[in-house]
Protein backbone atom coordinates (compact mmCIF):
# COMPACT_ATOMS: atom_id res chain seq x y z
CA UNK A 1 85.37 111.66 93.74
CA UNK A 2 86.38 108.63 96.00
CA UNK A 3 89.15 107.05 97.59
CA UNK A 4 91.63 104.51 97.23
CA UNK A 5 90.26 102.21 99.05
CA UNK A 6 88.13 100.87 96.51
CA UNK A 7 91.59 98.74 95.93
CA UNK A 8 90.80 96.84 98.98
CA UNK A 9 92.03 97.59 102.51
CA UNK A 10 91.47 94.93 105.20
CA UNK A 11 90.23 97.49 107.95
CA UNK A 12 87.56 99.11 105.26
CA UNK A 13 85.69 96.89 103.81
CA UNK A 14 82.62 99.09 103.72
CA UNK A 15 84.56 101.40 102.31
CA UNK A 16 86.32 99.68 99.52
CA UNK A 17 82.42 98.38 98.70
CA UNK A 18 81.76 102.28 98.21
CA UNK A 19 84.59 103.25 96.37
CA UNK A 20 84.12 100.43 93.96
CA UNK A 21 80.83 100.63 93.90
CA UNK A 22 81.08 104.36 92.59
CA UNK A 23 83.62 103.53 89.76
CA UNK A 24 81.38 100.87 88.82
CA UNK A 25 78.63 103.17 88.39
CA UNK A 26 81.14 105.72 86.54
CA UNK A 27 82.05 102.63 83.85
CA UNK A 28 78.41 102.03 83.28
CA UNK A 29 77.42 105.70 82.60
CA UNK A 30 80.28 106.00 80.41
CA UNK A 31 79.27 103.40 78.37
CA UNK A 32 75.36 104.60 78.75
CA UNK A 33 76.74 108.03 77.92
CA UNK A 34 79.57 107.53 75.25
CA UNK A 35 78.02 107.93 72.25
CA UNK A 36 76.29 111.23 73.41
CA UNK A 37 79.89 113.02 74.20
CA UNK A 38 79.04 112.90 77.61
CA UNK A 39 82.23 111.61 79.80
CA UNK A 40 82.25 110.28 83.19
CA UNK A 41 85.37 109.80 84.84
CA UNK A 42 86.50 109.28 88.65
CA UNK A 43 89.22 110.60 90.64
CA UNK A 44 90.62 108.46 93.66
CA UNK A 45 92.55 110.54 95.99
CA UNK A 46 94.06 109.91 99.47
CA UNK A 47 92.67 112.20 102.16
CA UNK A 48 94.19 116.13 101.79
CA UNK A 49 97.52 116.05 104.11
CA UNK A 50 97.77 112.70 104.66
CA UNK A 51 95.88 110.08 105.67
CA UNK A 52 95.11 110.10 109.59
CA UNK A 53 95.09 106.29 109.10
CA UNK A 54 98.59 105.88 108.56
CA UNK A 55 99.01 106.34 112.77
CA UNK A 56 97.18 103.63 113.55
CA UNK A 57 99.28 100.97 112.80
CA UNK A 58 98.27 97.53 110.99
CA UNK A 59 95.50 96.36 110.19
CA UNK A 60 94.82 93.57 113.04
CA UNK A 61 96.35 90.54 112.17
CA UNK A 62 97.85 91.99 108.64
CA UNK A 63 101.70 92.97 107.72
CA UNK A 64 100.50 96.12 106.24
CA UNK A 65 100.77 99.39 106.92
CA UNK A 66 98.57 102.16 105.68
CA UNK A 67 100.10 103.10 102.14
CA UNK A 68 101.75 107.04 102.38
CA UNK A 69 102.42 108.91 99.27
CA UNK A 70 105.85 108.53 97.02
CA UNK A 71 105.55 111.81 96.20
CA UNK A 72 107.61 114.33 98.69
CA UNK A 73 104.33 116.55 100.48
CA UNK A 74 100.91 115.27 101.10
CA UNK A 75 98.19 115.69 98.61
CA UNK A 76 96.01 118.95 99.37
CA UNK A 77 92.93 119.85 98.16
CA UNK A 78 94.24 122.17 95.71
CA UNK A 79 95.92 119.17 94.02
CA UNK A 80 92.75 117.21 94.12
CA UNK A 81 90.62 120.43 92.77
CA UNK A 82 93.10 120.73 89.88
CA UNK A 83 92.81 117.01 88.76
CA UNK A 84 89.01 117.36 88.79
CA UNK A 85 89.49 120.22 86.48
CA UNK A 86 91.87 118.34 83.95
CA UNK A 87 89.41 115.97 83.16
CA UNK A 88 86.82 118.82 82.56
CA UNK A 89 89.00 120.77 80.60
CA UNK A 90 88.12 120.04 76.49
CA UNK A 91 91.52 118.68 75.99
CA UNK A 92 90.74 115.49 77.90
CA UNK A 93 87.14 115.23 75.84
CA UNK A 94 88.35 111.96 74.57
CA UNK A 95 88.69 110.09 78.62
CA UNK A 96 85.86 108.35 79.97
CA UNK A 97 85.84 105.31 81.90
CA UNK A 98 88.49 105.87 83.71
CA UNK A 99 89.93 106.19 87.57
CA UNK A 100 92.26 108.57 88.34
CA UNK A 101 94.40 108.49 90.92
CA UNK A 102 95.54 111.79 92.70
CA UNK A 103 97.31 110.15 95.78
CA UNK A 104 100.98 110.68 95.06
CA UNK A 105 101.80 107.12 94.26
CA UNK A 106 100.35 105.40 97.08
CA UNK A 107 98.05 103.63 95.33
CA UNK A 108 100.72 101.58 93.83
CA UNK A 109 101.59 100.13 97.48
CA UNK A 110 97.89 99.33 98.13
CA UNK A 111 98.35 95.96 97.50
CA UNK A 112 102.04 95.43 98.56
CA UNK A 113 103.54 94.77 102.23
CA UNK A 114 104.81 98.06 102.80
């Protein structure tokens, strides 16, 4: 589990050093892992109900604006939970590598001047 900030934020750089640091890791046990049908995935979500970022305004000296979800209500735990779970569930044996993103679209704005 991590955030979307690993896509880069001006105001979190820490954080976006975490949250890519961790899918990094991820891709490497994957490949470490692969050929023992072990998979190792990660799932990026924005905080559950909104991100308490989004009040603060810009970034100093930026155009952007923390990204909010497309999607019509704010991501809750529950959704998060039951992402987790798809990738655990046998049907999705064959995903590894990979970041998903449980954020309600907002992780396609990251890197656009919303």
């Amino acid at each position: 589990m991590t955030s979307r900030d690993g896509l880069g934020w001006p105001s979190r750089p820490a954080l976006a050093a975490e949250s890519g640091a961790l899918v990094s890791v991820a891709r490497s046990l994957a490949l470490k892992l692969g050929r023992t049908g072990t998979t190792v995935n990660v799932v990026a979500a924005l905080p559950p109900e909104g991100s308490p970022l989004r009040g603060a305004g810009r970034p100093e000296n930026t155009h952007l604006y923390e990204p909010e979800a497309l999607a019509p209500q704010p991501v809750t735990a529950q959704d998060i939970a039951e992402t987790a779970a798809s990738l655990l569930d046998g049907r999705s044996g064959y995903v590894t590598g990979q970041v998903l993103y449980c954020c309600g679209g907002a992780s396609l704005l990251s890197s656009l001047s919303v």
